[in-house]
Protein backbone atom coordinates (compact mmCIF):
# COMPACT_ATOMS: atom_id res chain seq x y z
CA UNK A 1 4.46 -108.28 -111.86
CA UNK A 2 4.37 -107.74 -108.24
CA UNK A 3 3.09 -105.40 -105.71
CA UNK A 4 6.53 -103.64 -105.07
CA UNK A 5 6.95 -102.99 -109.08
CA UNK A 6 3.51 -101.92 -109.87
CA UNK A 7 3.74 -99.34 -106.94
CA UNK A 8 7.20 -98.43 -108.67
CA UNK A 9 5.65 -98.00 -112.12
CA UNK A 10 2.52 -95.67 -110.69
CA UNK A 11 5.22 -93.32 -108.81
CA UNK A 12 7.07 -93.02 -111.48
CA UNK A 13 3.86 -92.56 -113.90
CA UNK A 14 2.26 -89.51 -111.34
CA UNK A 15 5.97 -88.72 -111.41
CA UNK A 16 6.24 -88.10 -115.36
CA UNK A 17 2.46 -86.46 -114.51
CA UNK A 18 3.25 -83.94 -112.81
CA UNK A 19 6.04 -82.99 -114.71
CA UNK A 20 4.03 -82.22 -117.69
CA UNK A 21 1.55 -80.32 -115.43
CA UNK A 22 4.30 -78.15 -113.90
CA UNK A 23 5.96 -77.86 -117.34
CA UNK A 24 2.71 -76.84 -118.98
CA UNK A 25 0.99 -74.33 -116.29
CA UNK A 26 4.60 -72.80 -115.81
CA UNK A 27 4.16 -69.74 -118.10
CA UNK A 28 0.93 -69.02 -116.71
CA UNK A 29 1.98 -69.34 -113.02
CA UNK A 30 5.16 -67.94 -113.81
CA UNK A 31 4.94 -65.50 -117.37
CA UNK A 32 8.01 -63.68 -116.38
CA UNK A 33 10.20 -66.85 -115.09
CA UNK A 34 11.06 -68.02 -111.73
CA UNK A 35 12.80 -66.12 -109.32
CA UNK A 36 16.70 -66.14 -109.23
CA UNK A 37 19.52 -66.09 -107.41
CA UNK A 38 20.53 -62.77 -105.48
CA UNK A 39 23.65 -62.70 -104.10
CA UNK A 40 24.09 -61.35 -100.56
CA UNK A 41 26.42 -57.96 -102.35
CA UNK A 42 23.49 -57.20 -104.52
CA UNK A 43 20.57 -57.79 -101.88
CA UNK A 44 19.46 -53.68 -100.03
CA UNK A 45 21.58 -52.59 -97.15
CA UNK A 46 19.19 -50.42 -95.03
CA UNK A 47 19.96 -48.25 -91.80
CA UNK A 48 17.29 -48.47 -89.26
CA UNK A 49 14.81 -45.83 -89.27
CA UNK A 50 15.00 -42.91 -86.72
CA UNK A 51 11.48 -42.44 -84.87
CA UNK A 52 12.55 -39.47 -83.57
CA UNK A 53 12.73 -37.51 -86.91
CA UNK A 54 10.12 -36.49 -88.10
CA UNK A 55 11.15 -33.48 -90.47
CA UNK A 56 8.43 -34.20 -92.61
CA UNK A 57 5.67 -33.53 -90.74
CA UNK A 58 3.89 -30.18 -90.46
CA UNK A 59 4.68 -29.50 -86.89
CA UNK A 60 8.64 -29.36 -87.99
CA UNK A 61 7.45 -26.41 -89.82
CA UNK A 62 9.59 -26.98 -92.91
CA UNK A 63 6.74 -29.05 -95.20
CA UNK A 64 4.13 -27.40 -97.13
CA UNK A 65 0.98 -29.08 -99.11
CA UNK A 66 -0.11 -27.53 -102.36
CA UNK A 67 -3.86 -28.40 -103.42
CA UNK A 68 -5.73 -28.00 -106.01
CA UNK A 69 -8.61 -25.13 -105.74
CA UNK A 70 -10.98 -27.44 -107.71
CA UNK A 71 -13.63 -25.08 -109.70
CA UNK A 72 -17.42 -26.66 -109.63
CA UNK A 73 -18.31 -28.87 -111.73
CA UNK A 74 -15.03 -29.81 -112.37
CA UNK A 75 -13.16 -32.89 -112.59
CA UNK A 76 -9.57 -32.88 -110.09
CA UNK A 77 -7.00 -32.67 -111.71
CA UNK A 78 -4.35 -32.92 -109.30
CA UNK A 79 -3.76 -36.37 -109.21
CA UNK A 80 -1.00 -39.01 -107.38
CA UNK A 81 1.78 -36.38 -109.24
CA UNK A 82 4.63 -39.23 -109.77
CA UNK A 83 7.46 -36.27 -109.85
CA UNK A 84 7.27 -32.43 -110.42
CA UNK A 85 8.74 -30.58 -113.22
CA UNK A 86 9.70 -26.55 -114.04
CA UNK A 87 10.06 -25.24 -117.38
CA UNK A 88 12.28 -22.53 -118.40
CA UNK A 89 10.23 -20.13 -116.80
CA UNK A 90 9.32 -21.30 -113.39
CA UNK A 91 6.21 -22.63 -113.89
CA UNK A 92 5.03 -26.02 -112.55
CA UNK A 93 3.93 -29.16 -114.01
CA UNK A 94 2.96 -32.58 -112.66
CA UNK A 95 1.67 -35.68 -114.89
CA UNK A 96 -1.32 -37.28 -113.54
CA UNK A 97 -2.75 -40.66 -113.38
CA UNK A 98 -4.60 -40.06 -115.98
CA UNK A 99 -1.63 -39.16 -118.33
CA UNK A 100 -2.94 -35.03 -118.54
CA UNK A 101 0.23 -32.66 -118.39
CA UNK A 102 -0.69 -30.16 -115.66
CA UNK A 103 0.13 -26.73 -114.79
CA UNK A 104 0.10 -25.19 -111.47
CA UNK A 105 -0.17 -21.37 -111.18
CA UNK A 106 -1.77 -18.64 -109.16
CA UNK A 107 -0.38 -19.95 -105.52
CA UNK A 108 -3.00 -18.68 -102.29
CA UNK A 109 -3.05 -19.57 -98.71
CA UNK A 110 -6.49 -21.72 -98.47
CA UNK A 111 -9.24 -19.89 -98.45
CA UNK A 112 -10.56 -19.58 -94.74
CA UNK A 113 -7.70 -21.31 -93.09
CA UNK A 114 -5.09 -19.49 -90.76
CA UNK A 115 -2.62 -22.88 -91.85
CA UNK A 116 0.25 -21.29 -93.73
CA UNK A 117 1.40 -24.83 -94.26
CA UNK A 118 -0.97 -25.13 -96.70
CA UNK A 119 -1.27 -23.55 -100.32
CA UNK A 120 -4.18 -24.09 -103.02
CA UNK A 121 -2.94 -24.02 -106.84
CA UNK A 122 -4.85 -22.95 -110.12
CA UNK A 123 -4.39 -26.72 -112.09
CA UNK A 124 -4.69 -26.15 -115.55
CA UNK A 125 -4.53 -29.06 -118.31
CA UNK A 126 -2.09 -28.15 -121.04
CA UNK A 127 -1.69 -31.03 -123.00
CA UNK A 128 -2.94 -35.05 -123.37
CA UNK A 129 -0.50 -37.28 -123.18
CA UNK A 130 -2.42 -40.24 -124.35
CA UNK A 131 -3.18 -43.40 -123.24
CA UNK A 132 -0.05 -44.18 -121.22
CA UNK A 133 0.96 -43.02 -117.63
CA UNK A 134 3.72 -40.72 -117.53
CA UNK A 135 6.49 -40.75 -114.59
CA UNK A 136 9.21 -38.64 -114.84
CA UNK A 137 9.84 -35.89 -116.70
CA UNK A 138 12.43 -32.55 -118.27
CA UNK A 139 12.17 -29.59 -119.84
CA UNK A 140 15.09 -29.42 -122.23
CA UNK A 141 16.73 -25.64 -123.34
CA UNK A 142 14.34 -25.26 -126.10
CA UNK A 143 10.85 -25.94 -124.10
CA UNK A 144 10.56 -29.34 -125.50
CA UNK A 145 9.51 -31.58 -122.21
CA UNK A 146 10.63 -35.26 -122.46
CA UNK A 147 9.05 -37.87 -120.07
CA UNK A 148 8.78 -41.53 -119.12
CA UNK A 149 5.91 -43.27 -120.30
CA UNK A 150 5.71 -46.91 -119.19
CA UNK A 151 3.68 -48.21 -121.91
CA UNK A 152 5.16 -46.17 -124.71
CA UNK A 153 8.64 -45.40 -124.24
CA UNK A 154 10.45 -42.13 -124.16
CA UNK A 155 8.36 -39.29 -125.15
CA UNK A 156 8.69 -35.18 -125.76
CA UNK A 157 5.75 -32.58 -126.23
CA UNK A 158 6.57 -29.03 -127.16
CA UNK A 159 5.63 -25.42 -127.76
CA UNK A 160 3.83 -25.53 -124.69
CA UNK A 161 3.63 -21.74 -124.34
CA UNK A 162 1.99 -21.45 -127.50
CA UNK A 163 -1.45 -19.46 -127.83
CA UNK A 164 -2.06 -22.95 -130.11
CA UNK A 165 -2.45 -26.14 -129.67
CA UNK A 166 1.28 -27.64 -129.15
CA UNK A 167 2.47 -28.71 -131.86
CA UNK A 168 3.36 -32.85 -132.84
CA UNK A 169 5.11 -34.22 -135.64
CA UNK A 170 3.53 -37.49 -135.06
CA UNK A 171 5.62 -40.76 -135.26
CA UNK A 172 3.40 -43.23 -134.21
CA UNK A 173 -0.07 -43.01 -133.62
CA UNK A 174 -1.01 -46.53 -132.73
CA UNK A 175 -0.09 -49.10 -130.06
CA UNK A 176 -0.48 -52.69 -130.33
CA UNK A 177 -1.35 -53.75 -126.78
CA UNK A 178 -0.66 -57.68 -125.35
CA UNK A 179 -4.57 -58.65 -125.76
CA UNK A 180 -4.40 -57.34 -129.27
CA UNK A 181 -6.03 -54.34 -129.31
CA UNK A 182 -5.15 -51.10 -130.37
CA UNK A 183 -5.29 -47.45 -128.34
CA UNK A 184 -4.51 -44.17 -129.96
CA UNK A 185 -1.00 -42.97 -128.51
CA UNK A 186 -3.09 -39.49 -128.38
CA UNK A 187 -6.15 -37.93 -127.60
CA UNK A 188 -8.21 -37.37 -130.55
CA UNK A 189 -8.91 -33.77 -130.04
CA UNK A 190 -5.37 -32.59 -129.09
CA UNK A 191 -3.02 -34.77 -130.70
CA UNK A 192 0.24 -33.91 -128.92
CA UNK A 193 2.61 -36.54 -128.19
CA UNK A 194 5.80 -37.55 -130.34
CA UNK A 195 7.53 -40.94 -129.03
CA UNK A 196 10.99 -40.63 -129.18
CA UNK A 197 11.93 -44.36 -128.79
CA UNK A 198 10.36 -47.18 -127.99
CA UNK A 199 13.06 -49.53 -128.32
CA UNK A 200 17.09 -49.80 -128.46
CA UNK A 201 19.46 -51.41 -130.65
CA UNK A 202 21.51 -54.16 -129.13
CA UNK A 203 24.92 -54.98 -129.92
CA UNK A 204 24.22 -58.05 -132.27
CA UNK A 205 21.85 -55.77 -133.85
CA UNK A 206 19.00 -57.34 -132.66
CA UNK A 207 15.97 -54.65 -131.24
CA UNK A 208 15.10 -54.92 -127.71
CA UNK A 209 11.83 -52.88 -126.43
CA UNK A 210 11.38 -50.31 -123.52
CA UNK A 211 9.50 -52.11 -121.57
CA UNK A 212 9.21 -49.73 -118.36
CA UNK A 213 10.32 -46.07 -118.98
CA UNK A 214 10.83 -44.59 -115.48
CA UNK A 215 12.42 -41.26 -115.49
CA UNK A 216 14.42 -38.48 -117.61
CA UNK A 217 17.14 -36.05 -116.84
CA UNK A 218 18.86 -33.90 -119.53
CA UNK A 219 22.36 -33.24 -120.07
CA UNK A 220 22.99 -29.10 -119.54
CA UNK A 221 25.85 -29.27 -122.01
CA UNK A 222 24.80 -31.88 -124.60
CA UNK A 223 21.52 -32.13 -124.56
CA UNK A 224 21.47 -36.05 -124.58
CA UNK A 225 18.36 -37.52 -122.77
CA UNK A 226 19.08 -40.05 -119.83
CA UNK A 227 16.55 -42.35 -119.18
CA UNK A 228 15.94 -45.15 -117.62
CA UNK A 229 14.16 -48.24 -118.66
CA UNK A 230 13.52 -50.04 -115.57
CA UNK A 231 12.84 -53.57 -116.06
CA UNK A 232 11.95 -55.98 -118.98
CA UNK A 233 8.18 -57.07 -117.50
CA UNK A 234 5.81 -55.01 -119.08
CA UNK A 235 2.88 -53.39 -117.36
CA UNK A 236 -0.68 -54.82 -117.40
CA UNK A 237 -4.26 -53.57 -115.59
CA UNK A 238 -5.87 -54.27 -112.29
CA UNK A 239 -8.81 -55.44 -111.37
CA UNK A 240 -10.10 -51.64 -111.54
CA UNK A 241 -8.54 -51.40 -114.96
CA UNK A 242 -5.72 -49.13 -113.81
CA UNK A 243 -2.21 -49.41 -114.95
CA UNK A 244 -0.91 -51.36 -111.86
CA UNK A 245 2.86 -50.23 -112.19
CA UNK A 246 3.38 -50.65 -108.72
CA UNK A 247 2.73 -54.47 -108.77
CA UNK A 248 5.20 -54.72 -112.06
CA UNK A 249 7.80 -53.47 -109.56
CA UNK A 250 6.90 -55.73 -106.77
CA UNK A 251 7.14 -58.35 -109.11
CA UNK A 252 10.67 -57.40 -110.43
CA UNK A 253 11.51 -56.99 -106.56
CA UNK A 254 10.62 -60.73 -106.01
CA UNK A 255 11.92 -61.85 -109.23
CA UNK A 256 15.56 -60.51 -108.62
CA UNK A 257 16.42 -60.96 -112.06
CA UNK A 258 17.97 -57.19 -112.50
CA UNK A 259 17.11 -56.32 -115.90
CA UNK A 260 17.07 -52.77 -115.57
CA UNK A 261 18.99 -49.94 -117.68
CA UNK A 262 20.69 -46.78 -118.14
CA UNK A 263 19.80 -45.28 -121.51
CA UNK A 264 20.53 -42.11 -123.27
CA UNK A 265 18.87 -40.89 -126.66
CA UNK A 266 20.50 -38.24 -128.99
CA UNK A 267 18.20 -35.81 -130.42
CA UNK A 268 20.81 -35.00 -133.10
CA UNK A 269 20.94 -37.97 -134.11
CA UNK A 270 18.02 -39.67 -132.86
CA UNK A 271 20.07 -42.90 -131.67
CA UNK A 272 19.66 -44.54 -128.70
CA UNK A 273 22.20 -46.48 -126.92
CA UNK A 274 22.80 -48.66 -123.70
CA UNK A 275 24.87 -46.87 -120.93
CA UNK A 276 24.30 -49.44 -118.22
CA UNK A 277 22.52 -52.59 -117.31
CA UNK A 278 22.15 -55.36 -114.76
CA UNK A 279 20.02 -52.56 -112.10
CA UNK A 280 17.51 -54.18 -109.46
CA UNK A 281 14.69 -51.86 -111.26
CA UNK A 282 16.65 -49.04 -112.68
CA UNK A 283 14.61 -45.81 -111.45
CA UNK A 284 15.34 -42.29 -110.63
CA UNK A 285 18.08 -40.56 -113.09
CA UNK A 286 20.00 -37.45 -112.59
CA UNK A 287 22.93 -35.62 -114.62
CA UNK A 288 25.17 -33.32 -112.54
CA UNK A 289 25.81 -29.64 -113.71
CA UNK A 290 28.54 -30.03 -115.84
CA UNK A 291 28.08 -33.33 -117.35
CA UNK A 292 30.28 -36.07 -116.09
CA UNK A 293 28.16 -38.80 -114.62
CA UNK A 294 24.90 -39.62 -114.55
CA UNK A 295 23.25 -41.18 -110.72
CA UNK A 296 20.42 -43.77 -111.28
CA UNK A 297 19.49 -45.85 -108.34
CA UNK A 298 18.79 -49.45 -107.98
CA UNK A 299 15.83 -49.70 -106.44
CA UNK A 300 15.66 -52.97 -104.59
CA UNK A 301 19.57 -52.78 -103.97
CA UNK A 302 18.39 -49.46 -102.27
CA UNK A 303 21.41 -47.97 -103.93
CA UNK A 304 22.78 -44.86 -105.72
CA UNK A 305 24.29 -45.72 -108.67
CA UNK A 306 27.04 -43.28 -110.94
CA UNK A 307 27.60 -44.09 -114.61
CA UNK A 308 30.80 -41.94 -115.41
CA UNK A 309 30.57 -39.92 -118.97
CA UNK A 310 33.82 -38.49 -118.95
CA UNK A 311 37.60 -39.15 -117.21
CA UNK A 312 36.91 -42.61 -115.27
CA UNK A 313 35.27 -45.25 -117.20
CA UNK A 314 34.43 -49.11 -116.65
CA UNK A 315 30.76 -49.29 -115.76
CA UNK A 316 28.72 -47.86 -113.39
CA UNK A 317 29.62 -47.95 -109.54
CA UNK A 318 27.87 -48.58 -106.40
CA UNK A 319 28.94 -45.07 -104.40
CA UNK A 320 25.83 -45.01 -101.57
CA UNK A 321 23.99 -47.10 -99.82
CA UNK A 322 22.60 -47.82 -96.15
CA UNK A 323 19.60 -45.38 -96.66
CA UNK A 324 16.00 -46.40 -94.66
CA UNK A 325 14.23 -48.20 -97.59
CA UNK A 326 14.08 -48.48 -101.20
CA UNK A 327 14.49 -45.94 -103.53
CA UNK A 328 12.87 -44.23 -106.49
CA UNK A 329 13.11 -40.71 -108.05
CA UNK A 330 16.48 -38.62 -107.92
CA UNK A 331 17.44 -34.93 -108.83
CA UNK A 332 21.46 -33.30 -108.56
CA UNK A 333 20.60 -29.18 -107.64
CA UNK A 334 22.78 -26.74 -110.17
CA UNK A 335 22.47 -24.42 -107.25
CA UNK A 336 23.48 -26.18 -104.61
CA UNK A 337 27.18 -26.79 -104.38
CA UNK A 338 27.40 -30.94 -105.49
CA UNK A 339 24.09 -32.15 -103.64
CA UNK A 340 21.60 -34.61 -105.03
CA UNK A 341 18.02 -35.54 -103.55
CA UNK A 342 16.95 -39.08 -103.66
CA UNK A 343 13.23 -40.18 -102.90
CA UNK A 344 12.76 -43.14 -100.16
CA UNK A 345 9.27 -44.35 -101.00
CA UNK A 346 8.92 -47.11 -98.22
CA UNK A 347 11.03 -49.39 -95.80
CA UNK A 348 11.89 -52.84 -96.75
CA UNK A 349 9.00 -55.18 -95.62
CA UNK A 350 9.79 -57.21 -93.00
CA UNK A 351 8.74 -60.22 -95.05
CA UNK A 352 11.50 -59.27 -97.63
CA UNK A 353 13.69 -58.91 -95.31
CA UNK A 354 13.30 -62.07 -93.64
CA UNK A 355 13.66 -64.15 -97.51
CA UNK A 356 16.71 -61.89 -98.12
CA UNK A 357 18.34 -63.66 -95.37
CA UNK A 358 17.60 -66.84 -96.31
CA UNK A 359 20.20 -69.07 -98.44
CA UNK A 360 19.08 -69.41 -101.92
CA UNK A 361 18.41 -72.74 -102.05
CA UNK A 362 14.96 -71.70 -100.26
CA UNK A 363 14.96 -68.13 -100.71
CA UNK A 364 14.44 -68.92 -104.54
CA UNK A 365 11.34 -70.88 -104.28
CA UNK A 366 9.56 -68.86 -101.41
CA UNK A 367 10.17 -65.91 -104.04
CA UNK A 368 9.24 -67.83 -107.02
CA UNK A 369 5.17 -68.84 -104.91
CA UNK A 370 5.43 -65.13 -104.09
CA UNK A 371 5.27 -64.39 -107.84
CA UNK A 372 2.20 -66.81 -108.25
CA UNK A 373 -0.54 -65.71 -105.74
CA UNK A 374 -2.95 -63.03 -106.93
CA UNK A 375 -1.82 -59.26 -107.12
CA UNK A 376 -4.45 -58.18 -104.52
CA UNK A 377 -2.75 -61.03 -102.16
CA UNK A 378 1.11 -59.46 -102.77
CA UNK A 379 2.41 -57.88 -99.73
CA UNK A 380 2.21 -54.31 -99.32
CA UNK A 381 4.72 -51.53 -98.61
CA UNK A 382 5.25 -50.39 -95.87
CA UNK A 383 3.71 -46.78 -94.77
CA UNK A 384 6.33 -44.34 -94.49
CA UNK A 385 7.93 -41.15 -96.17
CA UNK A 386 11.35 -39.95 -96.69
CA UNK A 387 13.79 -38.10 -99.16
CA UNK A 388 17.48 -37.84 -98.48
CA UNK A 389 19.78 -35.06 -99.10
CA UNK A 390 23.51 -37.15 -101.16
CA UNK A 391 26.94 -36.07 -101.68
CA UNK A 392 27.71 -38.36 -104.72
CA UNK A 393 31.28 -38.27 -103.98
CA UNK A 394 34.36 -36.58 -106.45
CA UNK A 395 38.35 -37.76 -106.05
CA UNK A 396 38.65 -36.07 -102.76
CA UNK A 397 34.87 -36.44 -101.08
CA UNK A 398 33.76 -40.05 -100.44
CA UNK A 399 30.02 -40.16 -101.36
CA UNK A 400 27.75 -39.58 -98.14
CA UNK A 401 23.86 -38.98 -97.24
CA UNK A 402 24.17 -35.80 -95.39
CA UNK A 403 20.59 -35.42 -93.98
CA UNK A 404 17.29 -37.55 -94.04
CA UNK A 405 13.74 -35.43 -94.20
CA UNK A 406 11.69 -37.92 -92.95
CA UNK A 407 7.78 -38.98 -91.60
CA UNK A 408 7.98 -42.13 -90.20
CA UNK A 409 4.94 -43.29 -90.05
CA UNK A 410 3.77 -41.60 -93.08
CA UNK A 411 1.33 -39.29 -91.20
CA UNK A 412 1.42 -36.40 -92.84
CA UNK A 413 3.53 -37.64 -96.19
CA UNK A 414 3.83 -41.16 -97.99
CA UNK A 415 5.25 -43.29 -100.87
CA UNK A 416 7.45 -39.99 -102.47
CA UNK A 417 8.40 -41.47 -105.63
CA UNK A 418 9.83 -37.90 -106.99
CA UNK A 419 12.42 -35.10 -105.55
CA UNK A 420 12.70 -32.27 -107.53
CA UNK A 421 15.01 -29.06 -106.05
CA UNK A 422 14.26 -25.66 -107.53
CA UNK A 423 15.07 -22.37 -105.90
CA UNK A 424 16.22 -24.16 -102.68
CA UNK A 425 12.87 -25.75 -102.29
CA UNK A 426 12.56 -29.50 -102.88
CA UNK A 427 9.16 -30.39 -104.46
CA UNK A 428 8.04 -33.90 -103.75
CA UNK A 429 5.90 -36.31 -106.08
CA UNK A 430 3.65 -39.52 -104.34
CA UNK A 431 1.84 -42.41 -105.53
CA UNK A 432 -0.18 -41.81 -102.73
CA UNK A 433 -1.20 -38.39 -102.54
CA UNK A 434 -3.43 -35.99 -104.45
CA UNK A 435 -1.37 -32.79 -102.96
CA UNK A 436 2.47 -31.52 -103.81
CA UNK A 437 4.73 -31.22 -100.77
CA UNK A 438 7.57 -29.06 -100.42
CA UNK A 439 10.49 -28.63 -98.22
CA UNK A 440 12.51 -25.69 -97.67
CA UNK A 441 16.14 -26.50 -98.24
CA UNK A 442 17.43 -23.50 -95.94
């Protein structure tokens, strides 16, 4: 044998070498699968941001913080509020990092300050919602609030108002993590929580679970429950053992696999069924007054979404786009004429931006590395804050974004992840901020 074919037979044996490797340390470089193709019609078109607006800063006059007065020896309360929720009455709730349900009551100018942009709260905790972390949330017509939980599902607690302890009719009480443990679904002194569904019946009849429950809106006429399950990798814990949601997005962001969905549950039946699918991190939901669509938005399209329940069928459309960043929560007013409110939580990083306008053939791969360096390594978002006022279009209006409330620089108020109008006021939810703005819609 000569030289030439033994150096042929050791390339070829480091060759079949590496193979293996790759083959064999692909799951745990890659658990959730390389990244895929995105083609250039489902990739985010952005406008540029305006530096000159900066409606969402306290010198525009229009935002207001709510606080928490926190009582000593106390623990806060008042914690990153995803999105805001009303009851039937007019009280407000947020959910908290640490999955407590959380009234706020008994509104004051702070104590000792002339600021009138600034409000402290009474924060009460009115129920445990276990060992999850709740995002969105409703109140339906009976008091009954459903919410997003990412680890469990959909979920409801009710009789809220009650002198008692709310009460549960308890469907599961255990939850079999990945590691193979197992954490109460509720606290052990105020057992409260019900989940709804955890899971959805495909087509072939086949069960596929809720990975990521993101937000809930409720239908005013039916009652169905609109949810969204927003992408199929579960979330795991952070070095600080906090549920790192954030990074399972990033990670879906990179991936580009669009695995997100539209779902609605039944309460009168208890069924759950698929509305839509194929979103880029299916996120906020909202149902308009009288019942005929349903928006969603596509996150890292940076797109409004409408799912049509009655008259037009034959998926869901793309209606709006061109906003300044990604997008998260969503809310339609009742009040308001036809106007929705959708939540910009950051710009698109200039890094993404540069892949996204790469061809695929390296795009891919620079995405697929992206998903293998450590979490504390992954880019971050940029700072900024914004919520946009939507038409969502009818037969005669195209859809349109009719004004931007914006900080730029997210000075003053960053990462909203939740828009809730009530009253003419919209009530904004961060990831970022222990406080509750609002904006005066007049």
């Amino acid at each position: 044998m000569d030289q030439k074919q033994q150096k042929r037979i050791l390339l070829a044996a480091r060759t079949i070498i590496a193979a293996i490797a790759i083959q064999l340390l692909m799951p745990h470089l890659l658990p959730h699968g390389p990244a895929v193709d995105i083609p250039p019609q489902r990739r985010p078109v952005t406008s540029p941001v305006d530096p000159s607006n900066k409606s969402l800063r306290f010198s525009s006059g229009k935002l207001t913080k709510i606080v928490e007065r926190v009582e000593e020896g106390r623990e806060p309360l008042l914690i990153l509020p995803e999105t805001i929720v009303f009851d039937n009455s007019g009280t407000m709730y947020v959910m908290n990092e640490n999955a407590k349900l959380v009234s706020l009551t008994d509104f004051e100018q702070e104590e000792g300050s002339g600021d009138a942009s600034i409000l402290t709260a009474k924060a009460t905790e009115v129920a445990d919602l276990g060992m999850g972390r709740p995002l969105g949330g409703k109140f339906d017509k009976n008091g009954c609030l459903y919410y997003a939980d990412i680890l469990l599902g959909l979920a409801r607690v009710c009789n809220l108002q009650s002198s008692s302890k709310p009460n549960v009719e308890l469907v599961a009480s255990r939850v079999k993590l990945e590691d193979g443990s197992c954490c109460n679904l509720q606290s052990s002194s105020k057992p409260n929580v019900e989940l709804v569904a955890s899971r959805v019946k495909l087509e072939d009849g086949s069960w596929s679970p809720i990975a990521y429950a993101d937000d809930v809106d409720i239908g005013p006429k039916t009652g169905h429950v609109y949810f969204s399950d927003a992408s199929d990798i579960k979330t795991d814990r952070d070095i600080a053992g906090r549920w790192d949601f954030v990074y399972s997005s990033k990670v879906e962001g990179v991936r580009g696999k669009r695995t997100g969905r539209l779902l609605r549950y039944r309460p009168e039946s208890g069924e759950v069924d698929i509305l839509a699918t194929g979103a880029a991190f299916a996120n906020g939901v909202a149902v308009d007054k009288d019942e005929t669509y349903v928006l969603y938005t596509s996150t890292f399209e940076g797109s409004v979404m409408k799912y049509h329940l009655t008259g037009k069928r034959g998926g869901p459309e793309r209606v709006l786009d061109h906003f300044p960043g990604f997008l998260d929560g969503i809310d339609c007013s009742f009040q308001r004429g036809d106007l929705c409110y959708v939540a910009i939580p950051s710009t698109v990083p200039s890094l993404m931006t540069a892949i996204f306008s790469l061809p695929s053939w390296l795009g891919k791969p620079i995405r697929s590395f992206l998903m293998m360096i450590p979490r504390t390594w992954a880019p971050s978002l940029e700072v900024y804050g914004a919520a946009a006022e939507i038409h969502p279009g009818d037969e005669n209006t195209p859809a349109r974004i009719t004004r931007i409330f914006q900080d730029p620089d997210g000075r003053d108020m960053s990462m909203i992840t939740g828009v809730t109008e009530h009253e003419d006021k919209l009530y904004l939810g961060s990831l970022h901020n222990n406080f509750v703005g609002v904006v005066s819609l007049d």
